[in-house]
PDB file of N, CA and C in Angstrom:
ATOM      1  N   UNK A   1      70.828  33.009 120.796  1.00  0.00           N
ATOM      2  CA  UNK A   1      69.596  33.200 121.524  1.00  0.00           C
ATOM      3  C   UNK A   1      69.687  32.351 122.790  1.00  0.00           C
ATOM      4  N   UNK A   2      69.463  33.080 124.027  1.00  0.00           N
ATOM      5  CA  UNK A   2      69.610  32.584 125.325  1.00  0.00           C
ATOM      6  C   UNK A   2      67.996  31.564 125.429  1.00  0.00           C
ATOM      7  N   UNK A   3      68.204  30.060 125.850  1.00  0.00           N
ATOM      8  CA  UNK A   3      66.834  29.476 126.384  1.00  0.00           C
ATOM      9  C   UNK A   3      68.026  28.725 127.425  1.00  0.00           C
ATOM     10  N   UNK A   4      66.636  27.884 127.716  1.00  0.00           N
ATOM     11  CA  UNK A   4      66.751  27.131 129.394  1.00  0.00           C
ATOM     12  C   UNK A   4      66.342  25.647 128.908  1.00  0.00           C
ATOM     13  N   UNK A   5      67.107  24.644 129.546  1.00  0.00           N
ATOM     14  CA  UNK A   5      66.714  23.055 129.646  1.00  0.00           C
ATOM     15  C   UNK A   5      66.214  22.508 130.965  1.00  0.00           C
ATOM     16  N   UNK A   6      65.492  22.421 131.074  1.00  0.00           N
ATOM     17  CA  UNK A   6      65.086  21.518 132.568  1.00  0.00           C
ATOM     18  C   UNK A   6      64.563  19.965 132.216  1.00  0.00           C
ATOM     19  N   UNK A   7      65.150  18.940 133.301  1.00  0.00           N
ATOM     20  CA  UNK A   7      65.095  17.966 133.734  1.00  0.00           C
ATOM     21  C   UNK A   7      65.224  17.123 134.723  1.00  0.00           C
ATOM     22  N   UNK A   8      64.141  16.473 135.634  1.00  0.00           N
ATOM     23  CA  UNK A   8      64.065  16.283 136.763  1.00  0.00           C
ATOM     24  C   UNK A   8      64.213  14.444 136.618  1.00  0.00           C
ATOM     25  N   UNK A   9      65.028  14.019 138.090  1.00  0.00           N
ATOM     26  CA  UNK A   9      65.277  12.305 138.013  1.00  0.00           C
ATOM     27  C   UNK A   9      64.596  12.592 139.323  1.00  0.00           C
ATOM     28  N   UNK A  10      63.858  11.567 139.829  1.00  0.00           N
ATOM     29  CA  UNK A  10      63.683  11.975 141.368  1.00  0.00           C
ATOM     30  C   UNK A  10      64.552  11.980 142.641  1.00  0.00           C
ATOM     31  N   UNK A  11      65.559  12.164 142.369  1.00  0.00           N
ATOM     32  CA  UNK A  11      67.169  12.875 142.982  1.00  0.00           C
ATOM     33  C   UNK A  11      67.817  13.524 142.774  1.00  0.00           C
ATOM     34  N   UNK A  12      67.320  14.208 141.638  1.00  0.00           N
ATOM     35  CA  UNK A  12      67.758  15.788 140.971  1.00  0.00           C
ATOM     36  C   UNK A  12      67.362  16.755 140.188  1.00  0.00           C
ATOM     37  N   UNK A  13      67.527  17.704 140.201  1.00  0.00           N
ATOM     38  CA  UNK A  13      66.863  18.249 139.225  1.00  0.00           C
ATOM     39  C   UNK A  13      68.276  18.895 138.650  1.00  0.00           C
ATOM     40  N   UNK A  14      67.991  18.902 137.181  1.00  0.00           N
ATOM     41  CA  UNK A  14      68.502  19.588 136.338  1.00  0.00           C
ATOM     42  C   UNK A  14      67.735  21.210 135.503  1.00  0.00           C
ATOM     43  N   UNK A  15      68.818  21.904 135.984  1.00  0.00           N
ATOM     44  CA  UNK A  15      68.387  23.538 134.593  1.00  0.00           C
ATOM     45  C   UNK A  15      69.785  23.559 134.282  1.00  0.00           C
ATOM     46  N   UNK A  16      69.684  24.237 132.687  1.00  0.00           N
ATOM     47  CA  UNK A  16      71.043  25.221 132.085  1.00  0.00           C
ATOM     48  C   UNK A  16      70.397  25.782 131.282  1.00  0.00           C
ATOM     49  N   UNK A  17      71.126  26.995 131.437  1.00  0.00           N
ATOM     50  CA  UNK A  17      70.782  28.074 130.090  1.00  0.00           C
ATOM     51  C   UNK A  17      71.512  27.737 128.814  1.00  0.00           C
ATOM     52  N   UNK A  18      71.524  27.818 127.929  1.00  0.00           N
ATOM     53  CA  UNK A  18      72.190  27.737 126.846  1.00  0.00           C
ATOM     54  C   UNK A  18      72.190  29.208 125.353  1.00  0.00           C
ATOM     55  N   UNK A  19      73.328  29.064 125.206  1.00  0.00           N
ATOM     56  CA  UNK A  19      73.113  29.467 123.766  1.00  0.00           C
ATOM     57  C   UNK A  19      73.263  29.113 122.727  1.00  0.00           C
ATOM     58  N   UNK A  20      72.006  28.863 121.656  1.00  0.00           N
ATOM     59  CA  UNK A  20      71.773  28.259 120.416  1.00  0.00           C
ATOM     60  C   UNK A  20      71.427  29.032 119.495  1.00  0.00           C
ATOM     61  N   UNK A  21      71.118  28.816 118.427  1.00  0.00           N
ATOM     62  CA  UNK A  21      71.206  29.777 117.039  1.00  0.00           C
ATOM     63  C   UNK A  21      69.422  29.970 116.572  1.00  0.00           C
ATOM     64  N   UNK A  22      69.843  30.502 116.223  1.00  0.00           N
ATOM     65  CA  UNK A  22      68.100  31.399 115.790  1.00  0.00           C
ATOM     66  C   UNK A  22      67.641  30.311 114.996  1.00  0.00           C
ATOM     67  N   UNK A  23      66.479  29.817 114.996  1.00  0.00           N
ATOM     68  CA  UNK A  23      65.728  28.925 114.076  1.00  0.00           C
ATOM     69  C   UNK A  23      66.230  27.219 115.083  1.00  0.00           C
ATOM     70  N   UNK A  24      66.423  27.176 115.783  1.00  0.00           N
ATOM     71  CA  UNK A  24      67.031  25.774 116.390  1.00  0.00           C
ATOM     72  C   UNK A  24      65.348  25.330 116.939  1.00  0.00           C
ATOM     73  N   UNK A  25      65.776  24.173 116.992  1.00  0.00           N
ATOM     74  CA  UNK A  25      64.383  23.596 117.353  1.00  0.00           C
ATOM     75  C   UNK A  25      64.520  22.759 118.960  1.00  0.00           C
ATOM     76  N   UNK A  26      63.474  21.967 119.612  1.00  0.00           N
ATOM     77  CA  UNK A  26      63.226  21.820 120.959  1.00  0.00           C
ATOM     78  C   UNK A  26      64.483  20.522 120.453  1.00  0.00           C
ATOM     79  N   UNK A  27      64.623  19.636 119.786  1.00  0.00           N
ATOM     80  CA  UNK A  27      65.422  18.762 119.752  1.00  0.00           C
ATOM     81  C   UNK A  27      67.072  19.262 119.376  1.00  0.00           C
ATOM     82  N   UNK A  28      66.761  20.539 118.943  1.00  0.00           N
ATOM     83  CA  UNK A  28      68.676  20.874 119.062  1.00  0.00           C
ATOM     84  C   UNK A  28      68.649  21.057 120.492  1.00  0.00           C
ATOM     85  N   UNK A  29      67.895  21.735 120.879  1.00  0.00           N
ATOM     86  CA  UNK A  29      68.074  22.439 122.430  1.00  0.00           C
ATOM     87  C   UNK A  29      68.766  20.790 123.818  1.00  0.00           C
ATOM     88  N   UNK A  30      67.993  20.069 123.340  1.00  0.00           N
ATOM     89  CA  UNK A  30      68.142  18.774 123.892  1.00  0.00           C
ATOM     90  C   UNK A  30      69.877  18.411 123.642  1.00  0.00           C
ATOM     91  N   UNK A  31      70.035  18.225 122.533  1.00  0.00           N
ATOM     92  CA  UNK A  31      71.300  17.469 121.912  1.00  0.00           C
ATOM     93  C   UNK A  31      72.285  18.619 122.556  1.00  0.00           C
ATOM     94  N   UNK A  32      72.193  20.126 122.285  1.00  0.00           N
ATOM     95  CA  UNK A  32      72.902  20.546 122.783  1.00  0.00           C
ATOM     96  C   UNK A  32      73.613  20.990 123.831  1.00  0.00           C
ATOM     97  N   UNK A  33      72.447  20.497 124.762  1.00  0.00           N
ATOM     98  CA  UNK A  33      72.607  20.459 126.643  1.00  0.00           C
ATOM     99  C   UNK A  33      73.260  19.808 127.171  1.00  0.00           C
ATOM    100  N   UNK A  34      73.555  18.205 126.163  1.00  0.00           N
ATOM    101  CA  UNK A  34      74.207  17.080 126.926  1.00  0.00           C
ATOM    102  C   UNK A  34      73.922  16.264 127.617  1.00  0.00           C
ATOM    103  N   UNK A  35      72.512  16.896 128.381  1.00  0.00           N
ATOM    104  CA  UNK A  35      72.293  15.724 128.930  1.00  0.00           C
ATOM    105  C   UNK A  35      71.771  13.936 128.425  1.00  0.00           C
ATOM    106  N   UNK A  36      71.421  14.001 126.781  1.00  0.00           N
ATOM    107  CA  UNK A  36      71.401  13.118 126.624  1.00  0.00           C
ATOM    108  C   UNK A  36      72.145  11.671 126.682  1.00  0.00           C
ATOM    109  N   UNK A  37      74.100  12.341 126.812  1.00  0.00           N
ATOM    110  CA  UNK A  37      74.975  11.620 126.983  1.00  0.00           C
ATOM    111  C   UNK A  37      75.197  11.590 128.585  1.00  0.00           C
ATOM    112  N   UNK A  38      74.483  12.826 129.416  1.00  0.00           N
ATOM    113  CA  UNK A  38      74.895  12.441 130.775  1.00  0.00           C
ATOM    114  C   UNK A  38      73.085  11.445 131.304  1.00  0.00           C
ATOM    115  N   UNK A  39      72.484  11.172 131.018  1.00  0.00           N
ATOM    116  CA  UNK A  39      71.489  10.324 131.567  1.00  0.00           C
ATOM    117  C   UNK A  39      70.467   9.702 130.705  1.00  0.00           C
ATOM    118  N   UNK A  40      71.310   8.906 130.218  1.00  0.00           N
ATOM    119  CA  UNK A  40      70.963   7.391 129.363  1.00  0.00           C
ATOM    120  C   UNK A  40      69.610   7.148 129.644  1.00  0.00           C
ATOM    121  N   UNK A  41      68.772   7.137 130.271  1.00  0.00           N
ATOM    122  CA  UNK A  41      67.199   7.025 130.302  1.00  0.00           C
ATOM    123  C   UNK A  41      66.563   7.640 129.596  1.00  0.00           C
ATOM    124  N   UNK A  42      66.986   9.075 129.411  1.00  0.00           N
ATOM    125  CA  UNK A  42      65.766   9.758 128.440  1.00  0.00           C
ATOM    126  C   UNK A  42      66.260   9.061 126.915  1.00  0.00           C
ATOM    127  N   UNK A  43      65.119   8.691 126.583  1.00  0.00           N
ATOM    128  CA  UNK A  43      64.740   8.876 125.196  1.00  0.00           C
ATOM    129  C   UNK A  43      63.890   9.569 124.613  1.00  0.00           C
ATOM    130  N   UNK A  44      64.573  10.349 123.939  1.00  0.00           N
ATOM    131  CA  UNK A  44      63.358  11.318 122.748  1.00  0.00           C
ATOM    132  C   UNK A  44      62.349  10.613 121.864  1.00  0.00           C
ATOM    133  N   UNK A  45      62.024   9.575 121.673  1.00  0.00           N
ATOM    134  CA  UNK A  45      61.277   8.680 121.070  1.00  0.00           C
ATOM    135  C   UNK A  45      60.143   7.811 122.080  1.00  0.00           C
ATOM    136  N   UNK A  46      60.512   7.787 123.371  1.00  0.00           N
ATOM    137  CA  UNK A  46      59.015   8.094 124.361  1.00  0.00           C
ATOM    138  C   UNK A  46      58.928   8.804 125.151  1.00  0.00           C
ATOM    139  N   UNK A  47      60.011   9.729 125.706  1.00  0.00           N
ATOM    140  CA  UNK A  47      59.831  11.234 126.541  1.00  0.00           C
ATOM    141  C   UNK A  47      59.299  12.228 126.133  1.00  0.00           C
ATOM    142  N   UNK A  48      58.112  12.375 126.923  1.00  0.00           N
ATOM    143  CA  UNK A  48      57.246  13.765 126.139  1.00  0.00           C
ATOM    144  C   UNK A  48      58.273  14.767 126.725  1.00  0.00           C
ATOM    145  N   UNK A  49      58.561  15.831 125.868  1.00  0.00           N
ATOM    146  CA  UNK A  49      58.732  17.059 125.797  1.00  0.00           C
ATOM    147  C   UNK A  49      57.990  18.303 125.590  1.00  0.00           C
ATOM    148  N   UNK A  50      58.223  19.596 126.541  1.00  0.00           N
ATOM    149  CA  UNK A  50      57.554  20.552 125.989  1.00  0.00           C
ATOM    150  C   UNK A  50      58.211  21.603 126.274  1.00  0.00           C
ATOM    151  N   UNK A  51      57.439  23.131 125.971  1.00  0.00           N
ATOM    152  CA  UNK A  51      58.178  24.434 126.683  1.00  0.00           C
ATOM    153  C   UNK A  51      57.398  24.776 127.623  1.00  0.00           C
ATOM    154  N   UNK A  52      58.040  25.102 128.627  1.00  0.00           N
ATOM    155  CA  UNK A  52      57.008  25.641 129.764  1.00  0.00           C
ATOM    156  C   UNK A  52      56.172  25.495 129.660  1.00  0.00           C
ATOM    157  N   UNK A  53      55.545  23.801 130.247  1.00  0.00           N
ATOM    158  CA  UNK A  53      54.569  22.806 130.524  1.00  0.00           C
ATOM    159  C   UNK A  53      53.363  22.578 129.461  1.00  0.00           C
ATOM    160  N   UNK A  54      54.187  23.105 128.267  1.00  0.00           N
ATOM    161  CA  UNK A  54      52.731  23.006 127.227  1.00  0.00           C
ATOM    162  C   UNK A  54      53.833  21.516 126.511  1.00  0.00           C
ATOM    163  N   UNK A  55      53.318  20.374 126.171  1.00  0.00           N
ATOM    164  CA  UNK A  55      53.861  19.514 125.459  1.00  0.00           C
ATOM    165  C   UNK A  55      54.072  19.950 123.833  1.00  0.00           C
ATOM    166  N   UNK A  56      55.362  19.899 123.562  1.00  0.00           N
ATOM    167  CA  UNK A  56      56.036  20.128 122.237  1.00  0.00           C
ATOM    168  C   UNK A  56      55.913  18.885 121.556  1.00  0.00           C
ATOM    169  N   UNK A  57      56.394  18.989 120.059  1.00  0.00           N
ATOM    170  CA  UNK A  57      56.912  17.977 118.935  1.00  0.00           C
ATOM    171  C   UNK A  57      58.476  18.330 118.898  1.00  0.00           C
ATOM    172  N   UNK A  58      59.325  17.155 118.850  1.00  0.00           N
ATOM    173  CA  UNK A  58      60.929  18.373 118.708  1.00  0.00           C
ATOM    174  C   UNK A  58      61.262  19.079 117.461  1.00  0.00           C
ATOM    175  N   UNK A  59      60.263  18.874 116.467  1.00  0.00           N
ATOM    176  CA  UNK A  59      60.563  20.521 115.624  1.00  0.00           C
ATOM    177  C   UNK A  59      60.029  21.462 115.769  1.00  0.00           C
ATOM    178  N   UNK A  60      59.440  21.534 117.478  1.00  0.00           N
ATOM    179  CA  UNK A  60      59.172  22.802 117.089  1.00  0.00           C
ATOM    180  C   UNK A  60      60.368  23.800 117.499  1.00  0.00           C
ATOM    181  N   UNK A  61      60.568  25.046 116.558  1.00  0.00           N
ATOM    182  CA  UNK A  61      61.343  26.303 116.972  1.00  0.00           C
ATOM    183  C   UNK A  61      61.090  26.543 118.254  1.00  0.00           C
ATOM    184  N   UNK A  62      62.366  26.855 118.633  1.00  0.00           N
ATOM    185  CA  UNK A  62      62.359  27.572 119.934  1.00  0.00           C
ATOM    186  C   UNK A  62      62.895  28.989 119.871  1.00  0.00           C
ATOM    187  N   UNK A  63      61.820  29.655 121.072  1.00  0.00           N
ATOM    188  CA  UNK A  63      62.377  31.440 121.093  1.00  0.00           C
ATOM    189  C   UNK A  63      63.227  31.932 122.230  1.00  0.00           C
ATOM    190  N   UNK A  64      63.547  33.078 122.254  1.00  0.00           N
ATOM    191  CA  UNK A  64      64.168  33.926 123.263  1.00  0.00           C
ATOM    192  C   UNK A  64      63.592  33.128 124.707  1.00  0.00           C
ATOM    193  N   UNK A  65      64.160  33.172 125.250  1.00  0.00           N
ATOM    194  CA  UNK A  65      63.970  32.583 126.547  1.00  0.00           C
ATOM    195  C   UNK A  65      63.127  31.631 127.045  1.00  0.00           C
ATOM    196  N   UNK A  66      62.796  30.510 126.194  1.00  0.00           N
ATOM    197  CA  UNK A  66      62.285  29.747 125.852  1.00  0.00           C
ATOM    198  C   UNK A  66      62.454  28.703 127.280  1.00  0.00           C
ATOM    199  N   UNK A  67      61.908  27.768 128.342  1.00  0.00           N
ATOM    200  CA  UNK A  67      62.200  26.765 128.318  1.00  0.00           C
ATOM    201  C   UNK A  67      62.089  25.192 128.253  1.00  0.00           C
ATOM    202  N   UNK A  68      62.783  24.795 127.371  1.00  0.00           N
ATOM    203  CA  UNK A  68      62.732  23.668 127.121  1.00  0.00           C
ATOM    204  C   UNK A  68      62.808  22.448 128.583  1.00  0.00           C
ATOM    205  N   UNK A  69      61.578  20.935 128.603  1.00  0.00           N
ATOM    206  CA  UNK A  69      61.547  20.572 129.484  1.00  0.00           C
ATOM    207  C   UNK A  69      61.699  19.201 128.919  1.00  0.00           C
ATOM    208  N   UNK A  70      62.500  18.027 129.331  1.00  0.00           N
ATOM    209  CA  UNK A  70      61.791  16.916 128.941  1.00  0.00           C
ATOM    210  C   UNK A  70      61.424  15.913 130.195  1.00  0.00           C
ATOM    211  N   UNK A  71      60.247  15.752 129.982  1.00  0.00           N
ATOM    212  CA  UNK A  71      59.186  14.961 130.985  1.00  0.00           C
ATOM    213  C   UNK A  71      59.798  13.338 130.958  1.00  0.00           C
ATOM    214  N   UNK A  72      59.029  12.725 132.456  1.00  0.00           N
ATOM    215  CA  UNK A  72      59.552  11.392 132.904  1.00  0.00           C
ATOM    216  C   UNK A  72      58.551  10.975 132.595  1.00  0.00           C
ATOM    217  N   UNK A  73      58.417   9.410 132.341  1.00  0.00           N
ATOM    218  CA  UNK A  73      56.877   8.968 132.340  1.00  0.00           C
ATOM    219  C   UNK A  73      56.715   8.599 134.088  1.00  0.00           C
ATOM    220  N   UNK A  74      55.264   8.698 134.270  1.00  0.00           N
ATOM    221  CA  UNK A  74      54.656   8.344 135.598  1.00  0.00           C
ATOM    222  C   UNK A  74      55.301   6.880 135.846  1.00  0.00           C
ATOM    223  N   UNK A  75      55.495   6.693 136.996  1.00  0.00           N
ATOM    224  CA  UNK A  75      56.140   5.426 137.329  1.00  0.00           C
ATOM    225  C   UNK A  75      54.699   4.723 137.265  1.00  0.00           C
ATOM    226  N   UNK A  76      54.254   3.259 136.941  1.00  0.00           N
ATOM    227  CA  UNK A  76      52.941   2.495 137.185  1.00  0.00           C
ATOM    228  C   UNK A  76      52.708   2.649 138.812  1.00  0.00           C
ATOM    229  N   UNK A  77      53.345   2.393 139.258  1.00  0.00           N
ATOM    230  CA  UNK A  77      53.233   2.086 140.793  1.00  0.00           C
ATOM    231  C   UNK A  77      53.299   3.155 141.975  1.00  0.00           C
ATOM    232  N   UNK A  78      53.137   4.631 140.974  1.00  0.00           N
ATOM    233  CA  UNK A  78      53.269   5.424 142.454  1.00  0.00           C
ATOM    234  C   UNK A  78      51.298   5.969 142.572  1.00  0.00           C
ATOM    235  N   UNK A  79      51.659   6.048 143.843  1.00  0.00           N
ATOM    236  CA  UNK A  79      49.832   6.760 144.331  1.00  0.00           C
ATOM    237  C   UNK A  79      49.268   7.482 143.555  1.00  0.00           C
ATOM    238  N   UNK A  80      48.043   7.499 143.415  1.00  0.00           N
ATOM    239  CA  UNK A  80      47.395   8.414 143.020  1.00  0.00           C
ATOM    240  C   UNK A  80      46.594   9.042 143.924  1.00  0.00           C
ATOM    241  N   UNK A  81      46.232  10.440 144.346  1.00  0.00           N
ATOM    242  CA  UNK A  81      45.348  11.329 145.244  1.00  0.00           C
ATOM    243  C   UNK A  81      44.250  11.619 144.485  1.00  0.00           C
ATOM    244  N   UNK A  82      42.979  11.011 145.053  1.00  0.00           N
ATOM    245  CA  UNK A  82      41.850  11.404 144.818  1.00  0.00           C
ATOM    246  C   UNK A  82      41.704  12.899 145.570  1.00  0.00           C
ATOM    247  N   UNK A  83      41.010  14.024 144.410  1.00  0.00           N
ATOM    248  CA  UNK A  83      40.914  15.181 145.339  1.00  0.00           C
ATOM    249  C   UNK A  83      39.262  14.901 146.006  1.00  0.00           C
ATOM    250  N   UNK A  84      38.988  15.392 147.000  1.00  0.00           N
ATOM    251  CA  UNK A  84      37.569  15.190 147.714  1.00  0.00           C
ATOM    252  C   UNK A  84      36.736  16.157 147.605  1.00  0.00           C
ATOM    253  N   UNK A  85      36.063  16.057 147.339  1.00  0.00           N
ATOM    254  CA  UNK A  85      34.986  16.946 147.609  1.00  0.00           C
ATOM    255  C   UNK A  85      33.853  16.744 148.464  1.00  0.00           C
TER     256      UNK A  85
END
C-alpha cells in the first residue's frame, strides 16, 4: 500500500512515498522512512504526529494514500501574530 511521510526542519522539508503492508500503523510508516536515523531530533515520545493535519496516536492504521506527518514543537521564542479585527 502506497502512503506519504512528510517532515519539515526549518531548512527543509522532507516527503517520500513509501510502500508498506496492509494493517501497518503511523509508527511503522515512521521507522520505515528512515528518517528517524537521518534526523536525531525527532522523537516519537514528544513529536506530535498525524495524517493530513489531523493529530494521530502511532497505532493508528494507516490507509491507501495516507499521509503521514510528524510535527516540530513551536520554538518558545518565535512571534506570535495577533489577527485584528
Amino acid at each position: 500500500m502506497n502512503v506519504g511521510i512528510a517532515y519539515a526542519r526549518p531548512n527543509a522539508q522532507i516527503w517520500r512515498n513509501l510502500d508498506v503492508a496492509e494493517g501497518s500503523t503511523v509508527r511503522d510508516v515512521i521507522e520505515a522512512s528512515g528518517l528517524l536515523d537521518e534526523f536525531p531530533e525527532i522523537d516519537t515520545d514528544t513529536n506530535k504526529v498525524g495524517i493530513f493535519g489531523t493529530v494521530a496516536k502511532l497505532d493508528k492504521p494507516v490507509k491507501e494514500g495516507d499521509r503521514v506527518e510528524i510535527y516540530r514543537p513551536i520554538h518558545p521564542d518565535a512571534e506570535f501574530l495577533e489577527k485584528r479585527q
